[in-house]
N, C-alpha and C. Protein backbone atom coordinates (compact mmCIF):
# COMPACT_ATOMS: atom_id res chain seq x y z
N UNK A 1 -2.59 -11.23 24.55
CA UNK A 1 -2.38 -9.82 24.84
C UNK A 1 -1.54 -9.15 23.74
N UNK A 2 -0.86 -9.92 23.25
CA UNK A 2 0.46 -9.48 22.21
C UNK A 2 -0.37 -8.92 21.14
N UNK A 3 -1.28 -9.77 20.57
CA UNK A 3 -2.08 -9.90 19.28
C UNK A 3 -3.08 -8.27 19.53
N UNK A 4 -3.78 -8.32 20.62
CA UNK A 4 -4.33 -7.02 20.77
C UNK A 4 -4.05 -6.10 20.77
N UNK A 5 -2.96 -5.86 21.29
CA UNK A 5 -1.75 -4.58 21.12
C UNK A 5 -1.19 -4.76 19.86
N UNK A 6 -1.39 -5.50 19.27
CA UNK A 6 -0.42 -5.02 17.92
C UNK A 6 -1.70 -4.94 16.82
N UNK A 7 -2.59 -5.31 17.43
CA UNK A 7 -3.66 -5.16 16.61
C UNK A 7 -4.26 -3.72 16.66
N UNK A 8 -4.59 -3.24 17.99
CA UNK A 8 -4.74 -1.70 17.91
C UNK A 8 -3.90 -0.39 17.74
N UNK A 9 -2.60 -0.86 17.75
CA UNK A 9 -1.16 -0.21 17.36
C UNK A 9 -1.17 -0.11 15.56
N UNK A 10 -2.01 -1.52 15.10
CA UNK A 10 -1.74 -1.75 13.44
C UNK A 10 -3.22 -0.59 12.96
N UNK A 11 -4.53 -0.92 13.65
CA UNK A 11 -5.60 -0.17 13.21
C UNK A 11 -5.41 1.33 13.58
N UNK A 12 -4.87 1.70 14.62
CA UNK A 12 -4.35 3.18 15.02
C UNK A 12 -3.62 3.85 13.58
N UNK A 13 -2.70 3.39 13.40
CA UNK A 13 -1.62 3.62 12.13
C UNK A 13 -2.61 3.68 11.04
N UNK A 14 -3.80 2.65 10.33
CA UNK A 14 -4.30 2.94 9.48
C UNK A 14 -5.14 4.28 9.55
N UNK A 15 -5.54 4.46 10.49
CA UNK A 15 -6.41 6.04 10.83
C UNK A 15 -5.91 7.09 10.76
N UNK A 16 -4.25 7.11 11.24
CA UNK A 16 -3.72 8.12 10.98
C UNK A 16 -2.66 8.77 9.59
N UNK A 17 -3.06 7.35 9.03
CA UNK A 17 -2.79 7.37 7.42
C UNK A 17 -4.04 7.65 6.94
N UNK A 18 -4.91 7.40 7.05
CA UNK A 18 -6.61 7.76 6.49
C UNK A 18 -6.35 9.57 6.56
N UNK A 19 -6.15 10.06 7.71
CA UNK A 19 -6.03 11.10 8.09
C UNK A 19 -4.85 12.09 7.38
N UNK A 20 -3.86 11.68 7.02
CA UNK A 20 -3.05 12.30 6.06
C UNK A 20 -2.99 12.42 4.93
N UNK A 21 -3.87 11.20 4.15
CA UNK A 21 -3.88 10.93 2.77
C UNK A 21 -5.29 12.03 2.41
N UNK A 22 -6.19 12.48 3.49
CA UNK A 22 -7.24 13.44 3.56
C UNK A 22 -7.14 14.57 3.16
N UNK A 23 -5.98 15.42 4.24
CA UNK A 23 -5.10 16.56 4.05
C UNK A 23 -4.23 16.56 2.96
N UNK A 24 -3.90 15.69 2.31
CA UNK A 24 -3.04 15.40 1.39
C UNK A 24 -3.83 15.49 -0.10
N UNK A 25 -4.78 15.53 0.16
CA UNK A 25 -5.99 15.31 -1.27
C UNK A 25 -6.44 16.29 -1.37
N UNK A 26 -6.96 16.77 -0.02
CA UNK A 26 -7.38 18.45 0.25
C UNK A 26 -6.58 19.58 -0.87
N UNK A 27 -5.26 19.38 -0.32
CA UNK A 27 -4.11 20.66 -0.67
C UNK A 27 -3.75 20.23 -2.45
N UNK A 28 -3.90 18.87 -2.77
CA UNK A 28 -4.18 18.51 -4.02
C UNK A 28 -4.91 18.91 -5.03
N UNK A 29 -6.10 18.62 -4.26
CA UNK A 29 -7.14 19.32 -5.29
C UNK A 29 -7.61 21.05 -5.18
N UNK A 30 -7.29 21.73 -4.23
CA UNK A 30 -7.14 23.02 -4.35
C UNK A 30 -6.21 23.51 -5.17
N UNK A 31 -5.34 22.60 -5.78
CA UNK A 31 -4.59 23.01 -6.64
C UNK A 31 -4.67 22.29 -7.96
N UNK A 32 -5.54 21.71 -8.45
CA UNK A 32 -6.14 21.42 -9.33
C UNK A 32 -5.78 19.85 -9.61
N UNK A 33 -6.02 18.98 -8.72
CA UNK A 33 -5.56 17.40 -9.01
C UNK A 33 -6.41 17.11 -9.22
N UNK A 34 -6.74 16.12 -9.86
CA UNK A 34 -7.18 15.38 -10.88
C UNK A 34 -7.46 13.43 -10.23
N UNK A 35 -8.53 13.18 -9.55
CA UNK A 35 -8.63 11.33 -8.84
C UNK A 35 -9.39 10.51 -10.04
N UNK A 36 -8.07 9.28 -9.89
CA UNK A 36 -8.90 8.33 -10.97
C UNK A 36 -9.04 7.46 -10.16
N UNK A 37 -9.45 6.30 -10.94
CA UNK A 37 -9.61 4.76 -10.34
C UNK A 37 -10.60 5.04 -9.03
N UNK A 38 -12.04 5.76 -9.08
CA UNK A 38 -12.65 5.68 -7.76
C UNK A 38 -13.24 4.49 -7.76
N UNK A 39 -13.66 3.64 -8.85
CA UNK A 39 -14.71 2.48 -8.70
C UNK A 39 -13.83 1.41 -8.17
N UNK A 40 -12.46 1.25 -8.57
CA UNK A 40 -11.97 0.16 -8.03
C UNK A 40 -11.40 0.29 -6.58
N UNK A 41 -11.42 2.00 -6.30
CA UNK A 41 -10.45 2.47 -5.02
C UNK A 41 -11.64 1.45 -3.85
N UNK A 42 -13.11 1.57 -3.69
CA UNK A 42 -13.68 0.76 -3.16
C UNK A 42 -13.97 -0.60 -2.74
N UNK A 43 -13.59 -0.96 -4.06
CA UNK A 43 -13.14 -2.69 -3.73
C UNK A 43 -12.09 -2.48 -3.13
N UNK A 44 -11.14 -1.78 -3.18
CA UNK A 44 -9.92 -2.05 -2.20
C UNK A 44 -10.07 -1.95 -0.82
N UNK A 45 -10.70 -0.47 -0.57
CA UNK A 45 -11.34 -0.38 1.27
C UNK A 45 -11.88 -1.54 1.59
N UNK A 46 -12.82 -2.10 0.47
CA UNK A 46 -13.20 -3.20 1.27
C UNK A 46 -12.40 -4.23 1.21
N UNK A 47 -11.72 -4.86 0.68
CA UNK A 47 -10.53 -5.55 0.83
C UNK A 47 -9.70 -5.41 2.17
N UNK A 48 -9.33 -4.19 2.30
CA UNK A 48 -8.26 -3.75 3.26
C UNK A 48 -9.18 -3.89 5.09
N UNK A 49 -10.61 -3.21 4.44
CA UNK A 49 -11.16 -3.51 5.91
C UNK A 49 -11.39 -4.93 6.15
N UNK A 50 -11.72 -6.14 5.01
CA UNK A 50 -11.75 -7.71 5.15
C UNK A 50 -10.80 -7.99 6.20
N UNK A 51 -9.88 -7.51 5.48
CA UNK A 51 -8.34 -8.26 6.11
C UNK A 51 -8.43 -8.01 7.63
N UNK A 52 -8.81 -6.58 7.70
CA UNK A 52 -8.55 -6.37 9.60
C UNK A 52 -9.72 -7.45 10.18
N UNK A 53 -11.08 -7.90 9.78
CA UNK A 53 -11.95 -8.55 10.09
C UNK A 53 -11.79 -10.28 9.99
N UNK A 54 -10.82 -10.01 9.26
CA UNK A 54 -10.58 -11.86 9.14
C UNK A 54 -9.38 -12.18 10.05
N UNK A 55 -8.46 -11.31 10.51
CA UNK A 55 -7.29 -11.70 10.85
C UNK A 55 -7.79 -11.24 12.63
N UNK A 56 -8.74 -10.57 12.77
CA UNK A 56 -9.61 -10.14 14.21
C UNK A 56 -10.29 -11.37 14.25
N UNK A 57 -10.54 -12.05 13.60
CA UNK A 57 -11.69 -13.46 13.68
C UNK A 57 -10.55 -14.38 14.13
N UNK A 58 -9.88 -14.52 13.14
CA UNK A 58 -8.79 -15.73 12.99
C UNK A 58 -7.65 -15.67 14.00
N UNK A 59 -7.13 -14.70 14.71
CA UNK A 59 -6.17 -14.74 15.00
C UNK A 59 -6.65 -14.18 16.76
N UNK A 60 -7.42 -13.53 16.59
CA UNK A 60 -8.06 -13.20 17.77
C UNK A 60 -8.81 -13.87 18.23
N UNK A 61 -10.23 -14.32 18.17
CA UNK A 61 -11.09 -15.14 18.32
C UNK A 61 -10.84 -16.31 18.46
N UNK A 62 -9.94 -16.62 17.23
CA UNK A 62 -9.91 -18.24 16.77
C UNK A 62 -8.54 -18.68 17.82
N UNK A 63 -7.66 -17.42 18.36
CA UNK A 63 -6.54 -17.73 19.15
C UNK A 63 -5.88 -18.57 18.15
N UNK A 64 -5.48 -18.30 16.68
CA UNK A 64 -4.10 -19.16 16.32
C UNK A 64 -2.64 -19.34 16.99
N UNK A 65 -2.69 -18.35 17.93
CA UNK A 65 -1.61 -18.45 18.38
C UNK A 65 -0.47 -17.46 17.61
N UNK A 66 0.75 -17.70 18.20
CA UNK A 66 2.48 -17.23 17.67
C UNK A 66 2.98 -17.95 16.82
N UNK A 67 3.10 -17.33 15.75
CA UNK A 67 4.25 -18.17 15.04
C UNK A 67 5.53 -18.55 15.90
N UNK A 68 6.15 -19.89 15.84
CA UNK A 68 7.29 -20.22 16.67
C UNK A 68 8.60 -18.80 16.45
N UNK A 69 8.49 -18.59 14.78
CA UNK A 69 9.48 -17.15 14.18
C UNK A 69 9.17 -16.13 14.49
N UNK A 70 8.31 -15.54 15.65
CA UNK A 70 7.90 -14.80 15.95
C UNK A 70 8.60 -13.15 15.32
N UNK A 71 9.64 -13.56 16.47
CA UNK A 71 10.91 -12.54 16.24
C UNK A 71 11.36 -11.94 14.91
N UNK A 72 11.61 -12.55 14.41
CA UNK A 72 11.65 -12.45 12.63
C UNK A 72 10.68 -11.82 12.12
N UNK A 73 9.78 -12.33 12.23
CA UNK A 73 7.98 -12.06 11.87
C UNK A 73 7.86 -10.61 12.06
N UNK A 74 8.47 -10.42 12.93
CA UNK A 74 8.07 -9.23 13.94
C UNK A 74 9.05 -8.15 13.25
N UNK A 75 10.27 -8.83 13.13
CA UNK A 75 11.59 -7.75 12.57
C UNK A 75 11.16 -7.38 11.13
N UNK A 76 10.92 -8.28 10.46
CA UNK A 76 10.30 -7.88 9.18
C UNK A 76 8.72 -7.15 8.72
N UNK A 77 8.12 -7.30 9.91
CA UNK A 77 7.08 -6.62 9.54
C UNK A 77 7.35 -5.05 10.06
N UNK A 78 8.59 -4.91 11.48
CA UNK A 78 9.05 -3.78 11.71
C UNK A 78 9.95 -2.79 10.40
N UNK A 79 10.81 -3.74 9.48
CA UNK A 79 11.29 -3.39 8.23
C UNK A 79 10.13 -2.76 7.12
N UNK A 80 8.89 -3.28 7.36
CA UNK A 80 7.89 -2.76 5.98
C UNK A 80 7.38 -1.56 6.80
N UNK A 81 7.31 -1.31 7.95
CA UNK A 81 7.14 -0.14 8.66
C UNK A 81 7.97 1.09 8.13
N UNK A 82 9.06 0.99 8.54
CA UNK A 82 10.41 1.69 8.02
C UNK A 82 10.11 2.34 6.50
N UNK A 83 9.98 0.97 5.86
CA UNK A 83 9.68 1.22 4.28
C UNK A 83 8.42 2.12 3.88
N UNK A 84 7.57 2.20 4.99
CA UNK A 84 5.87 2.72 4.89
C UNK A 84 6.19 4.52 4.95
N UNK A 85 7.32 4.25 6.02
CA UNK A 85 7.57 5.90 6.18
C UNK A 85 8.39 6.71 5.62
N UNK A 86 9.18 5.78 4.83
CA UNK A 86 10.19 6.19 4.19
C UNK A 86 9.30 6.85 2.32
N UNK A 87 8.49 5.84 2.06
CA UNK A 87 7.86 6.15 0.96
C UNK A 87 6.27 7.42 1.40
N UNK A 88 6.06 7.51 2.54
CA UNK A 88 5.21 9.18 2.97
C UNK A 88 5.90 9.60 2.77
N UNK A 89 7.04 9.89 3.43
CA UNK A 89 8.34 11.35 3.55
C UNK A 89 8.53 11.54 2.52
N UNK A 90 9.18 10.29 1.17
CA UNK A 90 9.11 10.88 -0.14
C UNK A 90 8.52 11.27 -0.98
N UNK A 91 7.21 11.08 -0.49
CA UNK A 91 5.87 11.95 -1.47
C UNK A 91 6.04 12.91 -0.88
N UNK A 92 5.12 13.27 0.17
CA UNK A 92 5.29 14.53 0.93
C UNK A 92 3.52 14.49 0.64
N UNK A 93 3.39 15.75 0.37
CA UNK A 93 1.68 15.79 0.06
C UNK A 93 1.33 15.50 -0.77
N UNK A 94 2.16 14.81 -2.00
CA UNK A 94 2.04 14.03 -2.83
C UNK A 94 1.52 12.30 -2.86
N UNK A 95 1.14 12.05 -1.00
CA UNK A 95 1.32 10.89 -0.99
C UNK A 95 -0.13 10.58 -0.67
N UNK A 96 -0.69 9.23 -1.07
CA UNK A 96 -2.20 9.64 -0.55
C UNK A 96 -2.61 7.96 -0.81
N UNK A 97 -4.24 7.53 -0.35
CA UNK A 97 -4.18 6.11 -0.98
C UNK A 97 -4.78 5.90 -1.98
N UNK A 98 -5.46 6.95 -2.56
CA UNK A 98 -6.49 7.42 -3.39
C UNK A 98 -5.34 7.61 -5.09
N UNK A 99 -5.57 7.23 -6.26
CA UNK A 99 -4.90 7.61 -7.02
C UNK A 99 -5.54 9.00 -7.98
N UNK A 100 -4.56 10.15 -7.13
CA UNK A 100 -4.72 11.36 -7.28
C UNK A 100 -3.51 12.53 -7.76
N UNK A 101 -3.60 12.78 -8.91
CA UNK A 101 -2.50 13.04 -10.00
C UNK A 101 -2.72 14.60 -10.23
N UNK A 102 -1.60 15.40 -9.59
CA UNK A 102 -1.30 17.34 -9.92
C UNK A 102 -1.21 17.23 -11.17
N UNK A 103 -1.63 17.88 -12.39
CA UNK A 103 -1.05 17.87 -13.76
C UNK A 103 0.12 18.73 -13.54
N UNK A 104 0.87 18.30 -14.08
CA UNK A 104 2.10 19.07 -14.68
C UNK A 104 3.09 18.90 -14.18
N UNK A 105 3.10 18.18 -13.13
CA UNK A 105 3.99 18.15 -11.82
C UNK A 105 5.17 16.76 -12.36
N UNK A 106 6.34 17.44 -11.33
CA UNK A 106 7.29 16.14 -11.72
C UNK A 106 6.93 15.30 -10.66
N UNK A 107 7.18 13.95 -11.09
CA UNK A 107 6.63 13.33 -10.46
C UNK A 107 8.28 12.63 -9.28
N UNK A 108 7.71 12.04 -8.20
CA UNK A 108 8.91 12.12 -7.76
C UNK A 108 9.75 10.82 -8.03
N UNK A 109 11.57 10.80 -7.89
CA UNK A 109 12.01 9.98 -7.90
C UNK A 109 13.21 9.72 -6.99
N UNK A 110 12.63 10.09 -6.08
CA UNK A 110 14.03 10.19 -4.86
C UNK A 110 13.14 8.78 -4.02
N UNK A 111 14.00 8.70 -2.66
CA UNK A 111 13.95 8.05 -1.69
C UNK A 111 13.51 6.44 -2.46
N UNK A 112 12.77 5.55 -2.14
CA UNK A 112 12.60 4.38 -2.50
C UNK A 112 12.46 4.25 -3.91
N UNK A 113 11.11 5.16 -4.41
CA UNK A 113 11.04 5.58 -5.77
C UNK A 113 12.10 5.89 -6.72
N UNK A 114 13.27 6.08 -6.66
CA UNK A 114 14.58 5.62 -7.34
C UNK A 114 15.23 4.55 -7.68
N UNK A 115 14.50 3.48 -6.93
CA UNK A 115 15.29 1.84 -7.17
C UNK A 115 13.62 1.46 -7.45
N UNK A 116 12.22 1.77 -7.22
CA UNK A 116 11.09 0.44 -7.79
C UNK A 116 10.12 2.06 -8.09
N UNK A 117 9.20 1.33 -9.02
CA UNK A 117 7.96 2.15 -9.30
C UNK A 117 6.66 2.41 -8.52
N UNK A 118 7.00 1.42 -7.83
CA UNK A 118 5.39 1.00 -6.42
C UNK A 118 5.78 0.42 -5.37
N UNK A 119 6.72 1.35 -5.03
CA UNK A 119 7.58 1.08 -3.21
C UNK A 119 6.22 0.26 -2.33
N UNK A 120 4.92 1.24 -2.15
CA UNK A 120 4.06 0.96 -1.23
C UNK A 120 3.66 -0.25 -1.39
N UNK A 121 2.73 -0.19 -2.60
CA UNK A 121 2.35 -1.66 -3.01
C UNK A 121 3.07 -3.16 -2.79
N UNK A 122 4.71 -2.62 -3.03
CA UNK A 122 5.65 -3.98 -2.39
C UNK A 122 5.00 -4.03 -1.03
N UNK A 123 5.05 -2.88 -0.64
CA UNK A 123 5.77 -3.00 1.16
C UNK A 123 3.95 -3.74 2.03
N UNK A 124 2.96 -3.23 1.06
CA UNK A 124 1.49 -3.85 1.60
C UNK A 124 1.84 -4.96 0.99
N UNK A 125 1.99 -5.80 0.19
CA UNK A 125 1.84 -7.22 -0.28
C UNK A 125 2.98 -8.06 1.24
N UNK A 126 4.08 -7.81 1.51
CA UNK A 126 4.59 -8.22 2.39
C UNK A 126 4.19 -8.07 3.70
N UNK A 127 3.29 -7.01 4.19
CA UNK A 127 2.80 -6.93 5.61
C UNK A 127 1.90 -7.88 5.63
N UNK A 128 0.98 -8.01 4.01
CA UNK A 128 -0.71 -8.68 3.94
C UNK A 128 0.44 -10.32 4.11
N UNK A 129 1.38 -10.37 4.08
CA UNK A 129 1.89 -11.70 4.04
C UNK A 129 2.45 -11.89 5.43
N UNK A 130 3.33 -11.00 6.09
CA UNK A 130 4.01 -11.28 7.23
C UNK A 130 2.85 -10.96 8.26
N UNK A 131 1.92 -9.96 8.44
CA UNK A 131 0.92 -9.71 9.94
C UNK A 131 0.33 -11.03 9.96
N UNK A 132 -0.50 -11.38 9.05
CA UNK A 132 -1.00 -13.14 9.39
C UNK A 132 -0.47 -14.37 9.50
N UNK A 133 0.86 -14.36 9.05
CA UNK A 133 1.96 -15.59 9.52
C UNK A 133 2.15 -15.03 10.78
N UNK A 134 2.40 -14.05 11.20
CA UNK A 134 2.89 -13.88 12.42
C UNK A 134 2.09 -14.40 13.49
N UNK A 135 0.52 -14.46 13.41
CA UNK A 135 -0.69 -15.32 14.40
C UNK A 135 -0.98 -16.27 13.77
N UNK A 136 -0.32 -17.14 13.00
CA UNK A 136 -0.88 -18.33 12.47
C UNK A 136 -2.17 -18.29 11.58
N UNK A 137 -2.19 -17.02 10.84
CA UNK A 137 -4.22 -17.13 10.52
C UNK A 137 -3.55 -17.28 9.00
N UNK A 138 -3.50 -18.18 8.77
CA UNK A 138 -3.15 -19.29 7.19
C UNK A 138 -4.32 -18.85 6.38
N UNK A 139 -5.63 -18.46 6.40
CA UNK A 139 -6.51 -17.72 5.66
C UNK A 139 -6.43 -16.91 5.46
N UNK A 140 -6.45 -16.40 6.24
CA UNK A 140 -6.40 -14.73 6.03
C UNK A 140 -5.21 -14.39 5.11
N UNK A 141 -4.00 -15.15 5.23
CA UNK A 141 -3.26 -14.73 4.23
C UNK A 141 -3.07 -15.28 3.42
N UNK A 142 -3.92 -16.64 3.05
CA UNK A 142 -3.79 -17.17 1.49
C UNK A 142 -5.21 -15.89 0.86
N UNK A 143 -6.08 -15.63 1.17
CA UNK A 143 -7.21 -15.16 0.76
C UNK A 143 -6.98 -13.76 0.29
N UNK A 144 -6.04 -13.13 1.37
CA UNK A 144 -6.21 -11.80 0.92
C UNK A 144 -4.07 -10.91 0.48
N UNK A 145 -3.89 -12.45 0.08
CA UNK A 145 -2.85 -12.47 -0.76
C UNK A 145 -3.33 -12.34 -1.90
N UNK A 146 -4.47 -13.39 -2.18
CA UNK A 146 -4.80 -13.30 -3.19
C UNK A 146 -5.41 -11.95 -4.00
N UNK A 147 -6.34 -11.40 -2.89
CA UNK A 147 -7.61 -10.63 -3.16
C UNK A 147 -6.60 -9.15 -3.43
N UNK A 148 -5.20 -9.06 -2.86
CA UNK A 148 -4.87 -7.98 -2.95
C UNK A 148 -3.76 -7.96 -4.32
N UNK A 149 -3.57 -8.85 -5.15
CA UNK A 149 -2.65 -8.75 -6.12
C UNK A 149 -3.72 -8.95 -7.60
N UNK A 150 -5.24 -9.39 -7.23
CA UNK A 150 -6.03 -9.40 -7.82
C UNK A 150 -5.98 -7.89 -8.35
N UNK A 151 -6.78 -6.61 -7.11
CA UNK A 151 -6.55 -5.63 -7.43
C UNK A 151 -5.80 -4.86 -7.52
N UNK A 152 -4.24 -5.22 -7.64
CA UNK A 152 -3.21 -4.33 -8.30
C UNK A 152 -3.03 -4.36 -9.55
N UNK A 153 -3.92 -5.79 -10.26
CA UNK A 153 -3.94 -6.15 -11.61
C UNK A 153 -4.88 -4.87 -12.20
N UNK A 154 -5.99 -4.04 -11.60
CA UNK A 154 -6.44 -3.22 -11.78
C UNK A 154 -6.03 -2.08 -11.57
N UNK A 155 -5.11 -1.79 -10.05
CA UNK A 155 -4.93 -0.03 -9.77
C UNK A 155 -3.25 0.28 -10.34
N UNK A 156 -2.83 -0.72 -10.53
CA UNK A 156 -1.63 -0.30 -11.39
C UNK A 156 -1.54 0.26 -12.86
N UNK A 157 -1.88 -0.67 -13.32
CA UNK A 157 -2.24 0.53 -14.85
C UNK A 157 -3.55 1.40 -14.77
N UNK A 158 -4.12 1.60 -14.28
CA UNK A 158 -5.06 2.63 -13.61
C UNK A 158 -4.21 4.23 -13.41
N UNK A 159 -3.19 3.45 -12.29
CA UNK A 159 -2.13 4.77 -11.91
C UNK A 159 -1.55 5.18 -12.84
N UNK A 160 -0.70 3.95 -13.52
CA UNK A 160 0.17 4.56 -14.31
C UNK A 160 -0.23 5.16 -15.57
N UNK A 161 -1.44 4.62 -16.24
CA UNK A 161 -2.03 5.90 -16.97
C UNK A 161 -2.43 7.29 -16.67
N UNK A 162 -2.76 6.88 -15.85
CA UNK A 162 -2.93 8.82 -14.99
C UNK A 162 -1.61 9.53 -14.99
N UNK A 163 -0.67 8.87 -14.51
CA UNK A 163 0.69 9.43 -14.31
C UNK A 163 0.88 9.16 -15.56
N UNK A 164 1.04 9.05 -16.31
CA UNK A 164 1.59 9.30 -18.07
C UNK A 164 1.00 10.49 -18.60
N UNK A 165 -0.29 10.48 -18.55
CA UNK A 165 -0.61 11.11 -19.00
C UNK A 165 -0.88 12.45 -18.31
N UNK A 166 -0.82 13.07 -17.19
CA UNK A 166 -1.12 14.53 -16.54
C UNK A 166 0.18 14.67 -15.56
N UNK A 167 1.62 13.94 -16.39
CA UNK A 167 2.75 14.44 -15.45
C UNK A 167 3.71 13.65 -16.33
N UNK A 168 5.54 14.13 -16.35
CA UNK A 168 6.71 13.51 -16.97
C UNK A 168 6.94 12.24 -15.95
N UNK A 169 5.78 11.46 -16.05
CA UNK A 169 6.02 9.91 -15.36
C UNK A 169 6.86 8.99 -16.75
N UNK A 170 6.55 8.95 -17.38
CA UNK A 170 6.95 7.83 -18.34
C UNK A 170 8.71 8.38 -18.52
N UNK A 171 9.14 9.74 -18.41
CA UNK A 171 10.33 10.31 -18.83
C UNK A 171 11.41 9.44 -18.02
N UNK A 172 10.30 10.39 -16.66
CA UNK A 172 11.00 9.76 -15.09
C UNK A 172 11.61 8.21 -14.89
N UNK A 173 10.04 7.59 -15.13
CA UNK A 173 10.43 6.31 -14.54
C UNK A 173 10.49 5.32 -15.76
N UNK A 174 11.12 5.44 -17.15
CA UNK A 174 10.94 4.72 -18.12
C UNK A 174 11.84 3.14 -17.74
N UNK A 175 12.73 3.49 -17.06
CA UNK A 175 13.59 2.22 -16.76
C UNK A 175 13.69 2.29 -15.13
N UNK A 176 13.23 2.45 -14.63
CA UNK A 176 12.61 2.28 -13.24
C UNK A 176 11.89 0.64 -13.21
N UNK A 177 12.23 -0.11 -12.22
CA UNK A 177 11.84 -0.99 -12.24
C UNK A 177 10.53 -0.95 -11.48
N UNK A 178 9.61 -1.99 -12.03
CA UNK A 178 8.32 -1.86 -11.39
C UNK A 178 7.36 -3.04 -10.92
N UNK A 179 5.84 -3.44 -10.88
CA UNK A 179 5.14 -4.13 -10.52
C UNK A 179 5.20 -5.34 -11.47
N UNK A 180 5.12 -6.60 -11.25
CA UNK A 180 5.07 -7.46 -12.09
C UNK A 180 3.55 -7.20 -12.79
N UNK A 181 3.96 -7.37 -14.73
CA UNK A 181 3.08 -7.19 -15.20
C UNK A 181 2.49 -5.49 -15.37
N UNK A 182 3.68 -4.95 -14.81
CA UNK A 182 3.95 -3.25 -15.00
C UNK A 182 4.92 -3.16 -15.84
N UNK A 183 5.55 -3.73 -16.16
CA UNK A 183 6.55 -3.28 -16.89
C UNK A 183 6.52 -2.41 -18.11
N UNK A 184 7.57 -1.49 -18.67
CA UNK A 184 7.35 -1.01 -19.66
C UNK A 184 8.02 -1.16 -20.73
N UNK A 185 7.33 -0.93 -22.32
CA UNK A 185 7.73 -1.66 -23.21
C UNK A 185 8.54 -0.62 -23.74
N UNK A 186 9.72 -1.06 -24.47
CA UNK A 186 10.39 -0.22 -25.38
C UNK A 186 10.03 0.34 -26.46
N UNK A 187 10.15 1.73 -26.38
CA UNK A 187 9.48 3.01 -27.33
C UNK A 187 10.14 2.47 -28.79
């Protein structure tokens, strides 16, 4: 029962992030934004929809069960929550899943974005790690541990060329710490 409820509590939340990052692209591009990275943005949906389908197989179906750390499991995946909303609020309509860049615009550096360069991206690599330890589905999160740092090897410098180039990103975040294998080199 636990697993179902947190399973339609977890797919609810993605819909109503689908749903903001919409409105958020909308008011974007009426104002002249600019979307890159669409060919790889697809491998990612499908990635992201895998995961709900493997961890619905594995953890549901297959009944892996509770991790004995449940609690923990649970506190920390409640912490990347925290972190999920904390990095919307600091975009604002700036925030979206799509990499979609205002020219001219400062880019922001408050709230999480003041201490790392890709708040979100941390905070999904740790859920894609803690939601499937938490039901025991050991596939699902060796697989799409993998599958999801695969494509950050792609949407990270993807982004961050967009943001260099159609906004004062590089000014902003020159010593901002960032994604492994993001880093930036000295001018």
């Amino acid at each position: 029962m636990f697993f179902i409820l947190f399973f339609l509590v977890l797919a609810l939340q993605r819909v109503v992030e689908l749903i903001i990052a919409r409105k958020n692209e909308e008011w974007m591009k009426k104002r002249g934004a600019k979307e890159y990275g669409q060919n790889h943005y697809r491998a990612m949906v499908i990635i992201h929809t895998a995961f709900f389908v493997s961890l619905l197989l594995e953890a549901g179906f297959f009944h892996s069960g509770i991790h004995p750390l449940w609690e923990y499991l649970l506190a920390g995946f409640l912490l990347t929550q925290a972190g999920r909303i904390w990095v919307i609020s600091s975009l604002g309509k700036y925030w979206n899943t799509k990499i979609i860049v205002l020219p001219d615009t400062e880019v922001v550096a408050t709230g999480p974005y003041k201490f790392f360069r890709h708040p979100n991206y941390l905070i999904v690599t740790v859920e894609l790690a803690i939601i499937p330890l938490l039901f025991n589905a050991y596939w699902t999160l060796i697989i799409f541990a993998v599958l999801n740092q695969l494509i950050l090897l792609t949407r990270i410098p993807v982004e961050e060329e967009a943001l260099s180039r159609e906004t004062n990103y590089e000014h902003v975040h020159f010593s901002t710490p960032g994604w492994i294998g993001s880093e930036k080199k000295e001018k």
